[in-house]
N, C-alpha and C. Protein backbone atom coordinates (compact mmCIF):
# COMPACT_ATOMS: atom_id res chain seq x y z
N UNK A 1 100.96 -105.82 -11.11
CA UNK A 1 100.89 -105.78 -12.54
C UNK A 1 102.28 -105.97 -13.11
N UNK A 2 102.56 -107.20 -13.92
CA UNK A 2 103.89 -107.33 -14.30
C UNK A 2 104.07 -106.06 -15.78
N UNK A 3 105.34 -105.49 -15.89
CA UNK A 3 105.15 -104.79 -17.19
C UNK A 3 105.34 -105.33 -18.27
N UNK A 4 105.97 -107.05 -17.98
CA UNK A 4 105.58 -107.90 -19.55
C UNK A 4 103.99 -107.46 -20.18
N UNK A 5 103.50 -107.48 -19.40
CA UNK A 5 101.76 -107.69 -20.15
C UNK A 5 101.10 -106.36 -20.09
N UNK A 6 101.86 -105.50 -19.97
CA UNK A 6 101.53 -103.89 -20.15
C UNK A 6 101.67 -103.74 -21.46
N UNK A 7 100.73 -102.90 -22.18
CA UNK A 7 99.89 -102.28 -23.44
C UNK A 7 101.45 -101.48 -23.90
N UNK A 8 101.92 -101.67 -25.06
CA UNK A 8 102.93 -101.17 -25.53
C UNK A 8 103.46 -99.40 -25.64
N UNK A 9 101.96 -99.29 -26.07
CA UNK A 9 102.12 -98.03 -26.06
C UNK A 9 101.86 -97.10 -24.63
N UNK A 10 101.75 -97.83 -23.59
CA UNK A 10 101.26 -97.31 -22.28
C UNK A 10 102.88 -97.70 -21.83
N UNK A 11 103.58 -98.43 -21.92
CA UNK A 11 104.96 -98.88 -21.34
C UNK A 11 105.64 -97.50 -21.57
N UNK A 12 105.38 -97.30 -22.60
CA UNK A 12 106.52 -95.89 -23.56
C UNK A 12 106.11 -94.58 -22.37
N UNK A 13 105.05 -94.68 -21.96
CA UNK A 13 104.27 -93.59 -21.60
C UNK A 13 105.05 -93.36 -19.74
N UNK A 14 105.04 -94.62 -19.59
CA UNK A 14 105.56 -95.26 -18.38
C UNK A 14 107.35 -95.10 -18.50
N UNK A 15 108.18 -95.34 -19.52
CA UNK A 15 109.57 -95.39 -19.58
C UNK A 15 109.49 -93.79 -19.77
N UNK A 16 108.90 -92.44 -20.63
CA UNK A 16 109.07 -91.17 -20.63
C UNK A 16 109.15 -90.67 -19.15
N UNK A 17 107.96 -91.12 -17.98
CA UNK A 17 107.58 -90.84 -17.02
C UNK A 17 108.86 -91.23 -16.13
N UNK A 18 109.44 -92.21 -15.87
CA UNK A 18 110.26 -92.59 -15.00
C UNK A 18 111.58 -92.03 -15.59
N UNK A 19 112.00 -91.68 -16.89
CA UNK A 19 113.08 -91.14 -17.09
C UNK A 19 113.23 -89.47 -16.58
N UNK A 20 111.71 -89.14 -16.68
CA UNK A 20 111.69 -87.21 -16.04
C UNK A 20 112.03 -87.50 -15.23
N UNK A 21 111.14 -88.34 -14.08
CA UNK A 21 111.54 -88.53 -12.29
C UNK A 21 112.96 -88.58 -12.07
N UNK A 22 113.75 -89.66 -12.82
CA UNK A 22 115.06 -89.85 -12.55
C UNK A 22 115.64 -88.48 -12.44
N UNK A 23 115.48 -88.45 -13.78
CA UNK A 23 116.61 -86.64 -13.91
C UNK A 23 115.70 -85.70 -12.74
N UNK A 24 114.61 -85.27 -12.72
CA UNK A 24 114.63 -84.95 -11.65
C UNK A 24 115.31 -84.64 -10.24
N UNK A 25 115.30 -85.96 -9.90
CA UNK A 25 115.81 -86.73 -8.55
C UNK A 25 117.25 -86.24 -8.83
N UNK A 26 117.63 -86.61 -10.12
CA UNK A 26 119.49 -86.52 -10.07
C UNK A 26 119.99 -85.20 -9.36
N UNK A 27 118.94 -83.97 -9.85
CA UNK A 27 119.53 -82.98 -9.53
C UNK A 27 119.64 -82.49 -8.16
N UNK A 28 118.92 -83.04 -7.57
CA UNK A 28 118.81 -82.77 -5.65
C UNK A 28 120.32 -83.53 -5.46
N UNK A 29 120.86 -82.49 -4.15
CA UNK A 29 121.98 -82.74 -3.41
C UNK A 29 121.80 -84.04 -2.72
N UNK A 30 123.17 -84.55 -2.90
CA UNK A 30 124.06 -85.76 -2.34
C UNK A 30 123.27 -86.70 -2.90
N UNK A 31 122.71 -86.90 -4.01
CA UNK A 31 121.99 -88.14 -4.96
C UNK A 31 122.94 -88.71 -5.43
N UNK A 32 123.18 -90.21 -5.51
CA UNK A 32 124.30 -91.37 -5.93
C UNK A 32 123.26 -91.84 -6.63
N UNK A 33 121.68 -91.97 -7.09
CA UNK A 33 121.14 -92.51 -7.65
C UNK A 33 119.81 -92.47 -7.64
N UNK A 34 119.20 -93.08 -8.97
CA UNK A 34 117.92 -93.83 -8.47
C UNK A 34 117.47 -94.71 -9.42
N UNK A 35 116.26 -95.22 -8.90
CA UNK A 35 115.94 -96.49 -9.79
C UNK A 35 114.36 -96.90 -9.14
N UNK A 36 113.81 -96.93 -10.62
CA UNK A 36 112.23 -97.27 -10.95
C UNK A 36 111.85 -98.57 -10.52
N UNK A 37 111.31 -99.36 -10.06
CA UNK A 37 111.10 -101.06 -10.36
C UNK A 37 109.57 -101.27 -10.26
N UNK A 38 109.49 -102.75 -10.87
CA UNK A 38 108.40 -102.93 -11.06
C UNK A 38 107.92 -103.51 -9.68
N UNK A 39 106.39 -104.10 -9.84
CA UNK A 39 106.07 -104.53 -8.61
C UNK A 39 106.96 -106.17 -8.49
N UNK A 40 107.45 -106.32 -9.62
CA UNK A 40 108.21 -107.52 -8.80
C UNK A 40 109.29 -107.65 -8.42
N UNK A 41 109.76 -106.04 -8.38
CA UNK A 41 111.53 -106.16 -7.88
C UNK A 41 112.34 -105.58 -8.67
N UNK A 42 111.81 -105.87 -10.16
CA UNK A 42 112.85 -105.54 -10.80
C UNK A 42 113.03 -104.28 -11.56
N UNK A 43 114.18 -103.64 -11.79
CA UNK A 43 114.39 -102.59 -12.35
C UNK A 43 114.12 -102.24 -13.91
N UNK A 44 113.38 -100.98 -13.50
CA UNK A 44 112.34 -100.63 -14.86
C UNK A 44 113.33 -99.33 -15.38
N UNK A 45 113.91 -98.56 -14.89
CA UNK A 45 114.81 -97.75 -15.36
C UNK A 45 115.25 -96.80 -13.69
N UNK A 46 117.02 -96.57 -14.03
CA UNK A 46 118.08 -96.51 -13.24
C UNK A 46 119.46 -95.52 -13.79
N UNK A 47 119.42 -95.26 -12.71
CA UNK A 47 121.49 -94.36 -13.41
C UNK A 47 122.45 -95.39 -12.93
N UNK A 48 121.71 -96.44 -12.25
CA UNK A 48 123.07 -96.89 -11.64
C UNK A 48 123.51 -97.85 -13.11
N UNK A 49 124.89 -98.56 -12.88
CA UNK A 49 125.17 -99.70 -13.87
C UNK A 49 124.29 -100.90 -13.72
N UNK A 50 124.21 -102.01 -14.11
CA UNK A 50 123.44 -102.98 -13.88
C UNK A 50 123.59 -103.69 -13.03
N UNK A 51 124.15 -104.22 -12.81
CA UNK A 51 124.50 -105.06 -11.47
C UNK A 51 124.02 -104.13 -10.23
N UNK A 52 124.47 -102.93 -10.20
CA UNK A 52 124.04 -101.90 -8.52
C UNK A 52 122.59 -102.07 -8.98
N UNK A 53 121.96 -101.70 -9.97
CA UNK A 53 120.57 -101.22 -10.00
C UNK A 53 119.79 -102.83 -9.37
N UNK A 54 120.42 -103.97 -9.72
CA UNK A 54 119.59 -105.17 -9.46
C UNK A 54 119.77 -105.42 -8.23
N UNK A 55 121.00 -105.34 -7.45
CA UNK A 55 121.14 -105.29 -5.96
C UNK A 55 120.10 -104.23 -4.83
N UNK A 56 120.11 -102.73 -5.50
CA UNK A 56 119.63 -101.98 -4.68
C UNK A 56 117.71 -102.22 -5.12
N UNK A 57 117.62 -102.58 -5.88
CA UNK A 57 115.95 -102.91 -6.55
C UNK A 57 115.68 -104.13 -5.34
N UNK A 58 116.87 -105.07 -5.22
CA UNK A 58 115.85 -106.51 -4.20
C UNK A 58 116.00 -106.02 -3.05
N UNK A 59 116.77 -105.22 -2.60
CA UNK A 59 116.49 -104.45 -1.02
C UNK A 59 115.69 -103.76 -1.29
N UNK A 60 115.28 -102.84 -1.79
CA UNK A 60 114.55 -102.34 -1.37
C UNK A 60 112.63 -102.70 -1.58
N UNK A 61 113.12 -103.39 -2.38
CA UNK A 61 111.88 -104.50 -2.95
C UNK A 61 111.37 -105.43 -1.60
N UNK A 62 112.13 -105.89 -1.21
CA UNK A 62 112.25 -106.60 0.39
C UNK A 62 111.83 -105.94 1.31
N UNK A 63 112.39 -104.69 1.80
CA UNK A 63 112.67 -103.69 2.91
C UNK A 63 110.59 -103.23 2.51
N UNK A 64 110.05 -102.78 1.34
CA UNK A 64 108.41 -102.61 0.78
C UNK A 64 107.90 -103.37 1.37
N UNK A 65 108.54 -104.71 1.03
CA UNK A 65 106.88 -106.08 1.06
C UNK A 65 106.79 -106.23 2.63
N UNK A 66 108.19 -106.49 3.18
CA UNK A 66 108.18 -106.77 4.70
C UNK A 66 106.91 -105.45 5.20
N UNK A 67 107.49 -104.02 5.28
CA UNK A 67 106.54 -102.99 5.58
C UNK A 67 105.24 -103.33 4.93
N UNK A 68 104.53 -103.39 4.26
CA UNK A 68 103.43 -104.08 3.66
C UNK A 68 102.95 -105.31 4.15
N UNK A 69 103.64 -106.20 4.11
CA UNK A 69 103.05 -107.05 5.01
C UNK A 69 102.54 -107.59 6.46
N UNK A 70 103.59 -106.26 7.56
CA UNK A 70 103.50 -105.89 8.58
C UNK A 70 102.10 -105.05 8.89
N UNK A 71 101.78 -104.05 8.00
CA UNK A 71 100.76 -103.27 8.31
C UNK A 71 99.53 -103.72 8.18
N UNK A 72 99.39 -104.81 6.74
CA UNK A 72 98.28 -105.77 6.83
C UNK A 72 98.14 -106.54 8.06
N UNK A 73 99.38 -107.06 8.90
CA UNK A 73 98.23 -107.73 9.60
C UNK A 73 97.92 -106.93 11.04
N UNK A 74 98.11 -105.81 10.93
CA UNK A 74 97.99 -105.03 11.79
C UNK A 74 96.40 -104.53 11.75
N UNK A 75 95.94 -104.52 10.32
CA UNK A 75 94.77 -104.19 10.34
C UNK A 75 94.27 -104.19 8.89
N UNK A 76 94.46 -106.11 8.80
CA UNK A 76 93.73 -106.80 8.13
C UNK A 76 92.34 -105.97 7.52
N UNK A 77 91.23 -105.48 7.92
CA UNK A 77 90.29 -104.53 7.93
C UNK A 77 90.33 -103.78 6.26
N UNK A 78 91.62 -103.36 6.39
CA UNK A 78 91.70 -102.08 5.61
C UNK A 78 92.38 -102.49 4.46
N UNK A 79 92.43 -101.92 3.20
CA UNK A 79 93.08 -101.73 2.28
C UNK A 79 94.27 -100.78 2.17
N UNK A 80 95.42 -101.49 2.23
CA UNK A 80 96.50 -100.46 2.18
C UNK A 80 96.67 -99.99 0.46
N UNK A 81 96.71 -98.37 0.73
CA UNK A 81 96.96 -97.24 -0.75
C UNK A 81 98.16 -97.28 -0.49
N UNK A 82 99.30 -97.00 0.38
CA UNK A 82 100.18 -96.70 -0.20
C UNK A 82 101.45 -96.82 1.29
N UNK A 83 102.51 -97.35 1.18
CA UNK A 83 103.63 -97.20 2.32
C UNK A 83 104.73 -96.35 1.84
N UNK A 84 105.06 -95.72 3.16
CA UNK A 84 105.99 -94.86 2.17
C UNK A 84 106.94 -94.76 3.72
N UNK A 85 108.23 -95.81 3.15
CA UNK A 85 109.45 -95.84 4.71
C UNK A 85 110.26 -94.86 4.22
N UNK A 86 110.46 -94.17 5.24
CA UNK A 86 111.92 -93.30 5.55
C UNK A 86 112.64 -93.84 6.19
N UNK A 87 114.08 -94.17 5.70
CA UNK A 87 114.96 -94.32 6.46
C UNK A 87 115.93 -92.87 6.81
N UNK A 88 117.55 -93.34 6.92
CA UNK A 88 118.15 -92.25 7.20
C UNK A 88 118.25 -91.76 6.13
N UNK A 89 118.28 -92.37 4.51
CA UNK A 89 118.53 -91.24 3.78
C UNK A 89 117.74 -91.92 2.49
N UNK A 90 116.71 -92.84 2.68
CA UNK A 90 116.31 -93.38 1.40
C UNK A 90 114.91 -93.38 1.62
N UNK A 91 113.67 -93.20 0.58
CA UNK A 91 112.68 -93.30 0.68
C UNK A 91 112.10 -94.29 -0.29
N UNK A 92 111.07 -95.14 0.50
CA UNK A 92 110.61 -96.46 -0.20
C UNK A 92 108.92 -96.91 -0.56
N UNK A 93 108.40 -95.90 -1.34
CA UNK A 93 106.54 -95.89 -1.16
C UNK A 93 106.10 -97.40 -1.87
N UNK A 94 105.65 -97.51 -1.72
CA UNK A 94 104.48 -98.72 -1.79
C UNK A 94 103.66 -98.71 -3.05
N UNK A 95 103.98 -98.98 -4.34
CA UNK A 95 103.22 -98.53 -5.49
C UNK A 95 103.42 -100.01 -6.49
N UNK A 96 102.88 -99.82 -7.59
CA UNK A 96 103.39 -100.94 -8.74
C UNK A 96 104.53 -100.49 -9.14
N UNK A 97 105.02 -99.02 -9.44
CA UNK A 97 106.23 -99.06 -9.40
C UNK A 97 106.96 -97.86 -8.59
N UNK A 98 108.31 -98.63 -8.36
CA UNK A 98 108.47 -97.78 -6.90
C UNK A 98 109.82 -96.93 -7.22
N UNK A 99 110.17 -95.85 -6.73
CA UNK A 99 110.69 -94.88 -6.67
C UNK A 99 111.89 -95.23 -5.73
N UNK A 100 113.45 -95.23 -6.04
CA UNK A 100 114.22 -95.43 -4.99
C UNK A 100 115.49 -94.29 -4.96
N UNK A 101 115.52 -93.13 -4.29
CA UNK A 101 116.50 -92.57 -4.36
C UNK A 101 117.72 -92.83 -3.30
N UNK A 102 119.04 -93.60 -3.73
CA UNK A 102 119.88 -93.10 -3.13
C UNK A 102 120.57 -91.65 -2.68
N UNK A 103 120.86 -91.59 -1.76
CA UNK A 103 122.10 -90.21 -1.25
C UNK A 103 122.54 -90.40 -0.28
N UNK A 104 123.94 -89.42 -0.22
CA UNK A 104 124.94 -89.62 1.03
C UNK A 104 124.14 -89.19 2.00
């Protein structure tokens, strides 16, 4: 779902929502960041400056689809709800819009 063609007043509903998460997130130890994106990559709201937020949005936008597209053909069968990678210190779920916290 691109958020160009999202219902105006549902976007607002969507920018309140991802601004709690952020602050949220900020307050957990060794957080350098985070950042919302849409399902196509791009950043829907972020602490970082602009340029970091568009860099760390296509990795990890990348690092999703690859995992997603791996598990489909693993078992084509099924409908994937949801991926959710751990790395060493970043977590990456599988949604229309995705959740990215940096930390040391």
């Amino acid at each position: 779902m691109s958020l160009q063609k999202t219902n105006p007043s549902s976007l607002k509903v969507l920018r309140k929502e991802a601004d709690a998460i952020c602050q949220r997130f900020a307050s957990f130890k060794n957080v350098i960041g985070t950042i919302v994106i849409d399902s196509e990559g791009l950043p829907f709201r972020s602490t970082f400056v602009k340029h970091e937020a568009f860099i760390y949005a296509e990795m990890g936008h990348q690092i999703a689809s690859r995992a997603l597209s791996g598990i489909e053909k693993i078992n084509p069968e099924e409908s994937v709800e949801m991926v959710k990678i751990i790395t060493g210190s970043q977590e990456v779920p599988k949604i229309n819009l995705n959740l990215h916290v940096l930390q040391h």
